[in-house]
PDB file of N, CA and C in Angstrom:
ATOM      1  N   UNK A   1       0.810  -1.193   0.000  1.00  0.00           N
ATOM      2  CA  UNK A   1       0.000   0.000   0.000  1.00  0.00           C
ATOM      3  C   UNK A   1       0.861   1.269   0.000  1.00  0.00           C
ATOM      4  N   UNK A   2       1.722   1.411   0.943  1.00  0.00           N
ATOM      5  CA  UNK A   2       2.636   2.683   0.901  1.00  0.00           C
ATOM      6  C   UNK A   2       4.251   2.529   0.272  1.00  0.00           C
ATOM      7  N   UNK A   3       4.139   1.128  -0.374  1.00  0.00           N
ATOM      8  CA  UNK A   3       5.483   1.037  -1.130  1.00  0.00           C
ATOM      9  C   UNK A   3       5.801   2.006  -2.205  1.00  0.00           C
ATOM     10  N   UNK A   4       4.640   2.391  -2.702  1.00  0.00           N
ATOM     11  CA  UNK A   4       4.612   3.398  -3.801  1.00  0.00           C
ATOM     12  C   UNK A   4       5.979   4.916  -3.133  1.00  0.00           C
ATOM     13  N   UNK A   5       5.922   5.108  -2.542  1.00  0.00           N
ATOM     14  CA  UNK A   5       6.885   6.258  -1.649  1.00  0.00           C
ATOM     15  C   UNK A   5       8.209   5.862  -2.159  1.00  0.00           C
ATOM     16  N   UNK A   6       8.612   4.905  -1.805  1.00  0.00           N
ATOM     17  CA  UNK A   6      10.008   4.647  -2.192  1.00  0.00           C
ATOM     18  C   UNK A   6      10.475   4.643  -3.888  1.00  0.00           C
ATOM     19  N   UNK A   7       9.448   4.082  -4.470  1.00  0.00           N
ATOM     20  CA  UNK A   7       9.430   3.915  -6.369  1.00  0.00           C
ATOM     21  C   UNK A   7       9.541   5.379  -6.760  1.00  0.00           C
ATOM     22  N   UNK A   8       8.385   6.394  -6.249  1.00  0.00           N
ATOM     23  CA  UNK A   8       8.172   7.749  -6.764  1.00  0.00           C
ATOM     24  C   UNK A   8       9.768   8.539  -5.871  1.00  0.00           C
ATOM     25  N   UNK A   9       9.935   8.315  -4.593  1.00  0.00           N
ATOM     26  CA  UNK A   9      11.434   9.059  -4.812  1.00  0.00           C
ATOM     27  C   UNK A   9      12.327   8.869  -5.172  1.00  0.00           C
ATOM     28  N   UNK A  10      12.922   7.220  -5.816  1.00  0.00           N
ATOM     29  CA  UNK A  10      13.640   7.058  -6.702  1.00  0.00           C
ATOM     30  C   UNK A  10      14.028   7.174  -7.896  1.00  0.00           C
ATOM     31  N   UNK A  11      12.435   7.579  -8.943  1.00  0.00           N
ATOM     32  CA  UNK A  11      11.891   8.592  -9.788  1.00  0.00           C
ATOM     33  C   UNK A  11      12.488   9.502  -9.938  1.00  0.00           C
ATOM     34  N   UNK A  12      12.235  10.209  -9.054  1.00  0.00           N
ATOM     35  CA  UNK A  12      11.833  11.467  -8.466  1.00  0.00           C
ATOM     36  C   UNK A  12      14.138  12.268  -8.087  1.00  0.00           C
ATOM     37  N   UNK A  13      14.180  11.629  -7.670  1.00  0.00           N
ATOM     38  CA  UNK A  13      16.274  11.483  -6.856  1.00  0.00           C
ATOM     39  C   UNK A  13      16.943  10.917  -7.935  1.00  0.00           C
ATOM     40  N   UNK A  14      16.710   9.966  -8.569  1.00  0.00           N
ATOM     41  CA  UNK A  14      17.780   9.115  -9.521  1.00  0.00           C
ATOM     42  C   UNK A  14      18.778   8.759  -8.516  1.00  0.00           C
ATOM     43  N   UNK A  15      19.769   8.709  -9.206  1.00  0.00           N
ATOM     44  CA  UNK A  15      20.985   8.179  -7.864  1.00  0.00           C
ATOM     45  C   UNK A  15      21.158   8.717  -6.963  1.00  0.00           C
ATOM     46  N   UNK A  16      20.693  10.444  -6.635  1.00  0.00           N
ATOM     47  CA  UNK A  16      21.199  11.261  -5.525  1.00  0.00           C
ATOM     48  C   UNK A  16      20.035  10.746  -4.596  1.00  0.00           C
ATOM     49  N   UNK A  17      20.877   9.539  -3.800  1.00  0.00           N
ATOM     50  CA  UNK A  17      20.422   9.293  -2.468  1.00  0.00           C
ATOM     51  C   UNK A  17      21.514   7.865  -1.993  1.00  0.00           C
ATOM     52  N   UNK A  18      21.223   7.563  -0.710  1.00  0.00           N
ATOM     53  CA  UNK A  18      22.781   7.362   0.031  1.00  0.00           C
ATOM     54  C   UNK A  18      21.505   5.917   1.348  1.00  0.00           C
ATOM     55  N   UNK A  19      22.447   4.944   1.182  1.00  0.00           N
ATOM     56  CA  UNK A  19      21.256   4.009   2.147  1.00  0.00           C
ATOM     57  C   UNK A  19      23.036   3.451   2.846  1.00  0.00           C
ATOM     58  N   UNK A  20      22.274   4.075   4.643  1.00  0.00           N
ATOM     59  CA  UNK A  20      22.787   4.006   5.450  1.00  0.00           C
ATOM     60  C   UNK A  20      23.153   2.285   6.177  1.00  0.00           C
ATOM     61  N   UNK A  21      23.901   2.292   7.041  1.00  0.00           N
ATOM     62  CA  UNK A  21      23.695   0.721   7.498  1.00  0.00           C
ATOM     63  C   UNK A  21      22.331   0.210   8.596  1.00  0.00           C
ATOM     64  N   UNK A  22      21.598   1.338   9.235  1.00  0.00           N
ATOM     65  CA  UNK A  22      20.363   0.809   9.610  1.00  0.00           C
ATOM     66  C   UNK A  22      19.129   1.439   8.653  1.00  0.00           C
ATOM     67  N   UNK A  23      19.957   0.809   7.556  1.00  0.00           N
ATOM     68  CA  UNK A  23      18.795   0.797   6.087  1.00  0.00           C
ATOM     69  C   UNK A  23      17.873   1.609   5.948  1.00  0.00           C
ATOM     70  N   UNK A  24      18.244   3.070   6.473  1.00  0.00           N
ATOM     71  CA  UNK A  24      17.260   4.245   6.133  1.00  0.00           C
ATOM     72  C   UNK A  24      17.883   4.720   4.952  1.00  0.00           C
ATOM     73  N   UNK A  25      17.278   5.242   4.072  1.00  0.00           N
ATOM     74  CA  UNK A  25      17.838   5.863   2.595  1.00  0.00           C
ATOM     75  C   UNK A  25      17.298   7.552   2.873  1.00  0.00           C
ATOM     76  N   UNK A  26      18.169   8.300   2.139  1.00  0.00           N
ATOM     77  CA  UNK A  26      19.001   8.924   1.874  1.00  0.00           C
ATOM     78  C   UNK A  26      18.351   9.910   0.510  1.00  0.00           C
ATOM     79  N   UNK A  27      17.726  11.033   0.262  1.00  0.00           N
ATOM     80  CA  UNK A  27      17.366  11.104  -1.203  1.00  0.00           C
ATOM     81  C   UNK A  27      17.529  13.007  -1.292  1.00  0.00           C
ATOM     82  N   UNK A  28      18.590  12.842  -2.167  1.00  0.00           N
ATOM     83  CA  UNK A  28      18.784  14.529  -2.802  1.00  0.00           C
ATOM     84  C   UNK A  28      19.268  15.523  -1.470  1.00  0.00           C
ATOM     85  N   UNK A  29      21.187  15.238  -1.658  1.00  0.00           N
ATOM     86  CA  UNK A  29      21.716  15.806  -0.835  1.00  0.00           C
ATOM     87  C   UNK A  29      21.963  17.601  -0.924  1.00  0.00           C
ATOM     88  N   UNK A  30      21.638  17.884   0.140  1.00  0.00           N
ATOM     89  CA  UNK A  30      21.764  19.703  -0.517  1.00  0.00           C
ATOM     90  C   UNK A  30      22.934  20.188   0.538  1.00  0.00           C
ATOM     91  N   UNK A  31      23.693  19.770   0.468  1.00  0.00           N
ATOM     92  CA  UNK A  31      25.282  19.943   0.795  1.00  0.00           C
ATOM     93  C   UNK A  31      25.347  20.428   2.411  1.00  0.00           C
ATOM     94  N   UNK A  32      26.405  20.100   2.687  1.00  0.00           N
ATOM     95  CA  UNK A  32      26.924  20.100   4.314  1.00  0.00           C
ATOM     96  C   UNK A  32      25.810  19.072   5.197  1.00  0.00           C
ATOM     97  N   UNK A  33      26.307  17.711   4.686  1.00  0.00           N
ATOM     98  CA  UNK A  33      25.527  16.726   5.223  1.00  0.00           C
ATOM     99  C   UNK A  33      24.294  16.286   5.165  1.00  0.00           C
ATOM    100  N   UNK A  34      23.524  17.901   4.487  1.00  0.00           N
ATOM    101  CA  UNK A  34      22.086  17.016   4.819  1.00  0.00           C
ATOM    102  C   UNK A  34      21.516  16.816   3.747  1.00  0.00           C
ATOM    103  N   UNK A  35      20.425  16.318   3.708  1.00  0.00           N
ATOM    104  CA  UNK A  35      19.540  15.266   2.782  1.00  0.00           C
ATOM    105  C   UNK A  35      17.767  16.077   2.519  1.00  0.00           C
ATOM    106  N   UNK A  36      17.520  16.379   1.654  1.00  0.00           N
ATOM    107  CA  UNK A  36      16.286  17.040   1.668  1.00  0.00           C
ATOM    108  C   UNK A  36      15.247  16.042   1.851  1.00  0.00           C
ATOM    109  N   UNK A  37      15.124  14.375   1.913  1.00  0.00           N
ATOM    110  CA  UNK A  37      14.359  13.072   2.108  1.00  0.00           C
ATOM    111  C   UNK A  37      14.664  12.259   2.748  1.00  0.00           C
ATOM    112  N   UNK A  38      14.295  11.830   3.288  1.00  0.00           N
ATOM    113  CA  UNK A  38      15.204  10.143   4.102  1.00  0.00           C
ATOM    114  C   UNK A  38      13.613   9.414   4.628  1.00  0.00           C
ATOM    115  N   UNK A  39      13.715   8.201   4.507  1.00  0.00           N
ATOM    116  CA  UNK A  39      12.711   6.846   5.103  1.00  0.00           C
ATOM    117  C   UNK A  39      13.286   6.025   5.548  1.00  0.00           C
ATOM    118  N   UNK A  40      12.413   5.926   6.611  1.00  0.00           N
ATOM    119  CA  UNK A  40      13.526   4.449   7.816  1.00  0.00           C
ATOM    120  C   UNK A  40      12.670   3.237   7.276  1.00  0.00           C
ATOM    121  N   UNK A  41      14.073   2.055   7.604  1.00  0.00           N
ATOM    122  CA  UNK A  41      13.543   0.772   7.473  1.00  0.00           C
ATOM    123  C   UNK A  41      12.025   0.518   7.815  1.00  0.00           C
ATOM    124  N   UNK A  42      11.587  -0.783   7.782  1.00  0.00           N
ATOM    125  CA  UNK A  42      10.099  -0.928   8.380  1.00  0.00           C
ATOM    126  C   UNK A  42      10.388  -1.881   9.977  1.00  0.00           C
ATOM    127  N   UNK A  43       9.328  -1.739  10.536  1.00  0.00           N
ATOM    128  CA  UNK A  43       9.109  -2.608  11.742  1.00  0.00           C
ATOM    129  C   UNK A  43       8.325  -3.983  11.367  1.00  0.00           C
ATOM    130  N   UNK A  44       9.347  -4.338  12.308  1.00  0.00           N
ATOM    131  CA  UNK A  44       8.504  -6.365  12.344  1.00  0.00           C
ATOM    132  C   UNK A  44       7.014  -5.897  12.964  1.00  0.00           C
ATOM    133  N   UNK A  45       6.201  -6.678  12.993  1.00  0.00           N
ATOM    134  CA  UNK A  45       4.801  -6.605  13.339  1.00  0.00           C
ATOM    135  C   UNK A  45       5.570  -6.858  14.883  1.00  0.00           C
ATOM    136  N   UNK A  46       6.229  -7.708  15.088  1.00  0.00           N
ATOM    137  CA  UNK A  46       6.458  -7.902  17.008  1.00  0.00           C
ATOM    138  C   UNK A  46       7.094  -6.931  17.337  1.00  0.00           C
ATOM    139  N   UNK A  47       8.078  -5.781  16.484  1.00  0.00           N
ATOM    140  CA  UNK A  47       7.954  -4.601  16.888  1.00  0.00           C
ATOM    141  C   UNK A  47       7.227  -3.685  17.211  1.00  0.00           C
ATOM    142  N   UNK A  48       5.973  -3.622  16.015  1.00  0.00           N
ATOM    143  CA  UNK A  48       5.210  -2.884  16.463  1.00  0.00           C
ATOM    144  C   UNK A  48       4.387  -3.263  18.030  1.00  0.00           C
ATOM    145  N   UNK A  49       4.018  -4.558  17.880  1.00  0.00           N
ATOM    146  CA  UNK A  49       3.304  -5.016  19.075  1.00  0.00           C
ATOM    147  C   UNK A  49       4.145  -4.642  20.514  1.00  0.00           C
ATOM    148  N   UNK A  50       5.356  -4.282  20.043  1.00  0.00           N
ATOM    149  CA  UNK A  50       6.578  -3.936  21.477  1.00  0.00           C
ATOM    150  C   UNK A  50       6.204  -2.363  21.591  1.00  0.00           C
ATOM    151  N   UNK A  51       6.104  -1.576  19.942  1.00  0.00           N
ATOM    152  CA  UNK A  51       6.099  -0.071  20.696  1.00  0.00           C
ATOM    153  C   UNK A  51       4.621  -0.169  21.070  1.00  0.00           C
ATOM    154  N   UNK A  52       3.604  -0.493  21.074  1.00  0.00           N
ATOM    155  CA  UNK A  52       2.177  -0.355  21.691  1.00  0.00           C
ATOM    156  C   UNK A  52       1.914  -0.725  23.033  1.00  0.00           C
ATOM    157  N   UNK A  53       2.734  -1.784  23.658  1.00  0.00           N
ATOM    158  CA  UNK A  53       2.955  -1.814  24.551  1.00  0.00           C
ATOM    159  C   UNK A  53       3.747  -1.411  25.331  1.00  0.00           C
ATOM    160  N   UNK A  54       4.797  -0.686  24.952  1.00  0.00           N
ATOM    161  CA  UNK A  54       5.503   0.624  25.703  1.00  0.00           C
ATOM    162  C   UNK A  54       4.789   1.494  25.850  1.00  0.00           C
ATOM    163  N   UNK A  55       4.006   1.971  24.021  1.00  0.00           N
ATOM    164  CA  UNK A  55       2.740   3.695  24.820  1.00  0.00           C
ATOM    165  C   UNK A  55       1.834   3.488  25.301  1.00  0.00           C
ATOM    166  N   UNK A  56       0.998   1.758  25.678  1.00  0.00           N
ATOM    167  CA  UNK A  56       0.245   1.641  26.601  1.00  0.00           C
ATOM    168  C   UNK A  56      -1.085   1.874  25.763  1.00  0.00           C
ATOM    169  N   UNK A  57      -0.831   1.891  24.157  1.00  0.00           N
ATOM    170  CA  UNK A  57      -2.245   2.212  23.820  1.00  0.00           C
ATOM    171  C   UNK A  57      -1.682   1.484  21.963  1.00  0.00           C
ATOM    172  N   UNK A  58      -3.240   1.226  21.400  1.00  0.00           N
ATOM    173  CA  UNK A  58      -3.454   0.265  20.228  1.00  0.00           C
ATOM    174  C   UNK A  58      -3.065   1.590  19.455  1.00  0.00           C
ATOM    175  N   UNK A  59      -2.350   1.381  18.166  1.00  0.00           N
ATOM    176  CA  UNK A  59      -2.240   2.223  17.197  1.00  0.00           C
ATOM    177  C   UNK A  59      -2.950   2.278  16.246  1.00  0.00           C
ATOM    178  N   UNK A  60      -3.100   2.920  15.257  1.00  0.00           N
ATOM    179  CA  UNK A  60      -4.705   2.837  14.517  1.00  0.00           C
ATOM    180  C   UNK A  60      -4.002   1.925  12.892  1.00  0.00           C
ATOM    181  N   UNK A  61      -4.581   1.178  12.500  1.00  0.00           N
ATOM    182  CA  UNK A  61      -4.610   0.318  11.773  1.00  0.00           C
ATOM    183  C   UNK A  61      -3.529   0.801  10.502  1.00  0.00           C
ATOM    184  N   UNK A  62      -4.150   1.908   9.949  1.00  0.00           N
ATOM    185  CA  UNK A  62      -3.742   2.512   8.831  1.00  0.00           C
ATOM    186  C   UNK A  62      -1.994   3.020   9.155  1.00  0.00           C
ATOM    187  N   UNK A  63      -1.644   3.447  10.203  1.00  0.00           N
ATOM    188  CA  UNK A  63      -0.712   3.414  10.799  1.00  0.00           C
ATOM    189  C   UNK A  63       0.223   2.750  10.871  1.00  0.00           C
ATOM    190  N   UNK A  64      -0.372   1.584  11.485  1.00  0.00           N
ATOM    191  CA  UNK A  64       0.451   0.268  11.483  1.00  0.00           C
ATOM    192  C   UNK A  64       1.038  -0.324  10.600  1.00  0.00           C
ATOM    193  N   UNK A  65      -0.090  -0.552   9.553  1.00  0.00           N
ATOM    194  CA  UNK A  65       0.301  -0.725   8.094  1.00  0.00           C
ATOM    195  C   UNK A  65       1.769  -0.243   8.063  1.00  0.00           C
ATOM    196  N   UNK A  66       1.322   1.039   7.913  1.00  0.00           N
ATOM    197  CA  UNK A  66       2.971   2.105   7.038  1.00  0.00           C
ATOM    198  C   UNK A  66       3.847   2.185   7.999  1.00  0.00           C
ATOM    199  N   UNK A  67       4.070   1.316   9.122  1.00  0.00           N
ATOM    200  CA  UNK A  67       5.276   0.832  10.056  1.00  0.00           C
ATOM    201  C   UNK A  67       5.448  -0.342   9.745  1.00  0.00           C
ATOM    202  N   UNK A  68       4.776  -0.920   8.717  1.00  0.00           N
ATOM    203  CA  UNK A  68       5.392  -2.504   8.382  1.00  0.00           C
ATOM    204  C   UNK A  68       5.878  -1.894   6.742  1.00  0.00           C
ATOM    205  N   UNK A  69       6.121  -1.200   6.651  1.00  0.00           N
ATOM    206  CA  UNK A  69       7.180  -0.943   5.018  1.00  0.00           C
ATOM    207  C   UNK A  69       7.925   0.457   5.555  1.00  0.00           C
ATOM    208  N   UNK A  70       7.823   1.562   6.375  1.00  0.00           N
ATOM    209  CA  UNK A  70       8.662   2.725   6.561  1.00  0.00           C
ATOM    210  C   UNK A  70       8.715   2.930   8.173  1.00  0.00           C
ATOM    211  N   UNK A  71       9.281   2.877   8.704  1.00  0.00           N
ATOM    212  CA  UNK A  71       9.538   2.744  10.421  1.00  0.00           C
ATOM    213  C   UNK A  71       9.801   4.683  10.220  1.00  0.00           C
ATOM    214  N   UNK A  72       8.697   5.849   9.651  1.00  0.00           N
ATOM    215  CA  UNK A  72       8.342   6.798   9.934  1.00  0.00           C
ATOM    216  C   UNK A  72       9.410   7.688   8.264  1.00  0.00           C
ATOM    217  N   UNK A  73       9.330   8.860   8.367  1.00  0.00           N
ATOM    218  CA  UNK A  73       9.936   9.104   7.296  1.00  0.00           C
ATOM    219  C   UNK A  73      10.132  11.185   7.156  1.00  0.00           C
ATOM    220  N   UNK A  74      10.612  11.618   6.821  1.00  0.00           N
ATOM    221  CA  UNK A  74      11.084  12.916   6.806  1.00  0.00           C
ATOM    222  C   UNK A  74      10.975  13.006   5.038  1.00  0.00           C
ATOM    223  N   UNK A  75      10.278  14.011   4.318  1.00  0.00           N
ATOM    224  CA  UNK A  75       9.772  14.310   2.938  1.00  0.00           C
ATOM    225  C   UNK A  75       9.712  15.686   2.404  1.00  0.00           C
ATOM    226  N   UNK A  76      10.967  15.898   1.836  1.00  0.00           N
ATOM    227  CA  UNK A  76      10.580  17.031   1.148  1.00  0.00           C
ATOM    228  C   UNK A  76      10.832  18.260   1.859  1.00  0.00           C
ATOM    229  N   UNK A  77      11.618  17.962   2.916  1.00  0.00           N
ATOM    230  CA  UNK A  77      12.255  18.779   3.903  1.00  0.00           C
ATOM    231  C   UNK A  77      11.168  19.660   4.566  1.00  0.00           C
ATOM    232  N   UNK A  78      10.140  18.791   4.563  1.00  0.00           N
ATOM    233  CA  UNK A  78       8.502  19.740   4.634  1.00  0.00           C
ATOM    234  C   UNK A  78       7.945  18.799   5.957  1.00  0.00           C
ATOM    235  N   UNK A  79       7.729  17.812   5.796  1.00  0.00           N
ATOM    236  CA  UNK A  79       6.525  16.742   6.228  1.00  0.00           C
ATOM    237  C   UNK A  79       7.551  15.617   7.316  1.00  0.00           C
ATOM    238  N   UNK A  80       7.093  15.397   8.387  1.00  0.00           N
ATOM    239  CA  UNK A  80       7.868  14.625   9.272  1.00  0.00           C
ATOM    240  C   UNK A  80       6.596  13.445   9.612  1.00  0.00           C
ATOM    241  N   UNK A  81       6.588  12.464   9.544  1.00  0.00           N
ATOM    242  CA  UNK A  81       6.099  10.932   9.902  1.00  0.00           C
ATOM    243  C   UNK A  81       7.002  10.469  10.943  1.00  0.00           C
ATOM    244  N   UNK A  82       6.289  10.584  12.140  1.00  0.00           N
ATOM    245  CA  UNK A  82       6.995   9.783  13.950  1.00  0.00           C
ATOM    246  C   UNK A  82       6.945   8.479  13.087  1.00  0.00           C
ATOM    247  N   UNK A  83       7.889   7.810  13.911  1.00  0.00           N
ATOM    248  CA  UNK A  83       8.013   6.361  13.836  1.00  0.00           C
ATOM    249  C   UNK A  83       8.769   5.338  15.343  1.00  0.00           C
ATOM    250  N   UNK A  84       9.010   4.823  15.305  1.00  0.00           N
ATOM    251  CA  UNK A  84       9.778   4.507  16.679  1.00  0.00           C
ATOM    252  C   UNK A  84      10.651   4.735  16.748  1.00  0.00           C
ATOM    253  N   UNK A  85      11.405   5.601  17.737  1.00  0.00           N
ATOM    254  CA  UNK A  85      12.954   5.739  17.849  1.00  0.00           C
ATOM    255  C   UNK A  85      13.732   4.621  18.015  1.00  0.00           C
ATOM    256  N   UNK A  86      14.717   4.957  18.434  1.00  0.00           N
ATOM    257  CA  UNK A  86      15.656   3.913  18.510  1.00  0.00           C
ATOM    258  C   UNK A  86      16.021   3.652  19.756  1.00  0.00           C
ATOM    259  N   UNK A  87      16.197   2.664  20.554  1.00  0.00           N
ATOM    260  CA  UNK A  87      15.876   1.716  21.526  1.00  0.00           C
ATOM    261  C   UNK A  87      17.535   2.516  22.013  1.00  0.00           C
ATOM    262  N   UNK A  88      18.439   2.304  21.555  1.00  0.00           N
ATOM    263  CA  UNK A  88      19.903   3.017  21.828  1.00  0.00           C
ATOM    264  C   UNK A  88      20.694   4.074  20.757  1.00  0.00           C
ATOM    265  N   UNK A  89      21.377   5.032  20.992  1.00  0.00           N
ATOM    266  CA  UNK A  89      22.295   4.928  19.570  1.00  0.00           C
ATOM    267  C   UNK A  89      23.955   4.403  19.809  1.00  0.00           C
ATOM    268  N   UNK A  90      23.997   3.460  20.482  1.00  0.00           N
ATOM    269  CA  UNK A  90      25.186   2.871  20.859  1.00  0.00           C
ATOM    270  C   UNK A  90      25.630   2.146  19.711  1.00  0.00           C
ATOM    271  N   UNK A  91      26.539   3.047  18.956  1.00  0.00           N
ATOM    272  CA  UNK A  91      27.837   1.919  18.282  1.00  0.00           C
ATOM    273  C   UNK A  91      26.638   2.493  16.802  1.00  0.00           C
ATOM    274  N   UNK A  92      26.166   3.782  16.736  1.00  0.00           N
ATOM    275  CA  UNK A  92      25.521   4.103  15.310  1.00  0.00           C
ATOM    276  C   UNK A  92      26.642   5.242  15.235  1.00  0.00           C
ATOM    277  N   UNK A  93      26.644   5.878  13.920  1.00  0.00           N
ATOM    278  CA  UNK A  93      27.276   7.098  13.844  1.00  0.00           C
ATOM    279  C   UNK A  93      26.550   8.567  13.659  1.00  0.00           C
ATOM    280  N   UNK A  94      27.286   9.125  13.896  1.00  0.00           N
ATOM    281  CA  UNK A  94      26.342  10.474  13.963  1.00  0.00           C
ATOM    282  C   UNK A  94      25.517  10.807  12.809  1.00  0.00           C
ATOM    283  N   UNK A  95      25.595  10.436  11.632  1.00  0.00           N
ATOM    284  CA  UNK A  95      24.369  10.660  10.302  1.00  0.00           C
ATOM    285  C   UNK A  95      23.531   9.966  10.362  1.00  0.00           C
ATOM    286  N   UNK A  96      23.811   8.765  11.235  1.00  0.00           N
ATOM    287  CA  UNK A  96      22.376   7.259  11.408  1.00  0.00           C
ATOM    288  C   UNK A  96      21.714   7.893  12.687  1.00  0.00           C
ATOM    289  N   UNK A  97      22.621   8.757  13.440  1.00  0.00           N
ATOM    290  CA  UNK A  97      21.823   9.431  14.653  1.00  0.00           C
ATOM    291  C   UNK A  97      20.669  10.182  14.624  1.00  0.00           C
ATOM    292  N   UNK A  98      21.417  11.330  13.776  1.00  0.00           N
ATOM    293  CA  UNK A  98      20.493  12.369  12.679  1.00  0.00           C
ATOM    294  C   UNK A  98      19.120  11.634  12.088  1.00  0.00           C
ATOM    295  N   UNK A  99      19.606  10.731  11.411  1.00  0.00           N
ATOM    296  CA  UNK A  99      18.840  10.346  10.253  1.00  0.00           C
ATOM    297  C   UNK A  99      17.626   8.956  10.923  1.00  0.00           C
ATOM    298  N   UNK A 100      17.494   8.772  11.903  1.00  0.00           N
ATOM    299  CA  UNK A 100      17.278   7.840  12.845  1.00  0.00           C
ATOM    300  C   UNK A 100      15.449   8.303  12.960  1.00  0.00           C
ATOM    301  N   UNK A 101      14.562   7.197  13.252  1.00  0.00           N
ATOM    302  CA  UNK A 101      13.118   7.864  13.247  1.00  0.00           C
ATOM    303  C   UNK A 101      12.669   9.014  14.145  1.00  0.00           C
ATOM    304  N   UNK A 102      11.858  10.046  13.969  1.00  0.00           N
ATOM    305  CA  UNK A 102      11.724  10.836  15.059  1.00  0.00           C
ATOM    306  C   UNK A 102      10.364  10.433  15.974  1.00  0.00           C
ATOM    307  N   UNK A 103      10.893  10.397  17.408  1.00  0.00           N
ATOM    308  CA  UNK A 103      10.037   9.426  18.075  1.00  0.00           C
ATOM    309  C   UNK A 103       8.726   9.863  18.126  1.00  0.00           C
ATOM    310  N   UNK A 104       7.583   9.041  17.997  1.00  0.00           N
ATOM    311  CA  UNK A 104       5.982   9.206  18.136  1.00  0.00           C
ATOM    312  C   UNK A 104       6.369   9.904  19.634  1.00  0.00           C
TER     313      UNK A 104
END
């Protein structure tokens, strides 16, 4: 359903984009590090079932969905999508830090 995102900014970027080692990509760098796009990996469904039971509450369906193909996403240097942060950033580097989901 929301795979379409990744096809249209690859479209959209051609090669200018950069996929990190916790498999967030990278799309249309506008110099001194940063990235005008980036989408994080997706969550296992037992992830998700882990962050719902950390916020103590059911997430809404449609939601869920687009955490099982983008674990949240930053677009167009406009539009920010929460996703789950990251549990540590021990032993990431500072652009996977940056570039890391911004927490619900």
């Amino acid at each position: 359903m929301f795979q379409f995102l990744s096809l249209e900014l690859s479209q959209l970027y051609g090669e200018d984009k950069k996929k990190l080692r916790t498999k967030t990509v990278l799309y249309s760098h506008i110099g001194d590090g940063r990235w005008h796009t980036h989408i994080q990996s997706p969550l296992s469904k037992e992830d998700i079932n882990k962050f719902e039971e950390d916020l103590k509450q059911e997430l809404p369906a449609e939601y869920k969905k687009f955490l099982t193909v983008y674990n949240g996403c930053y677009l167009f240097d406009l539009l920010r999508v929460a996703g789950k942060g990251a549990d540590t950033y021990k032993g990431l580097s500072i652009e996977e830090q940056v570039y890391s989901a911004f927490d619900l």
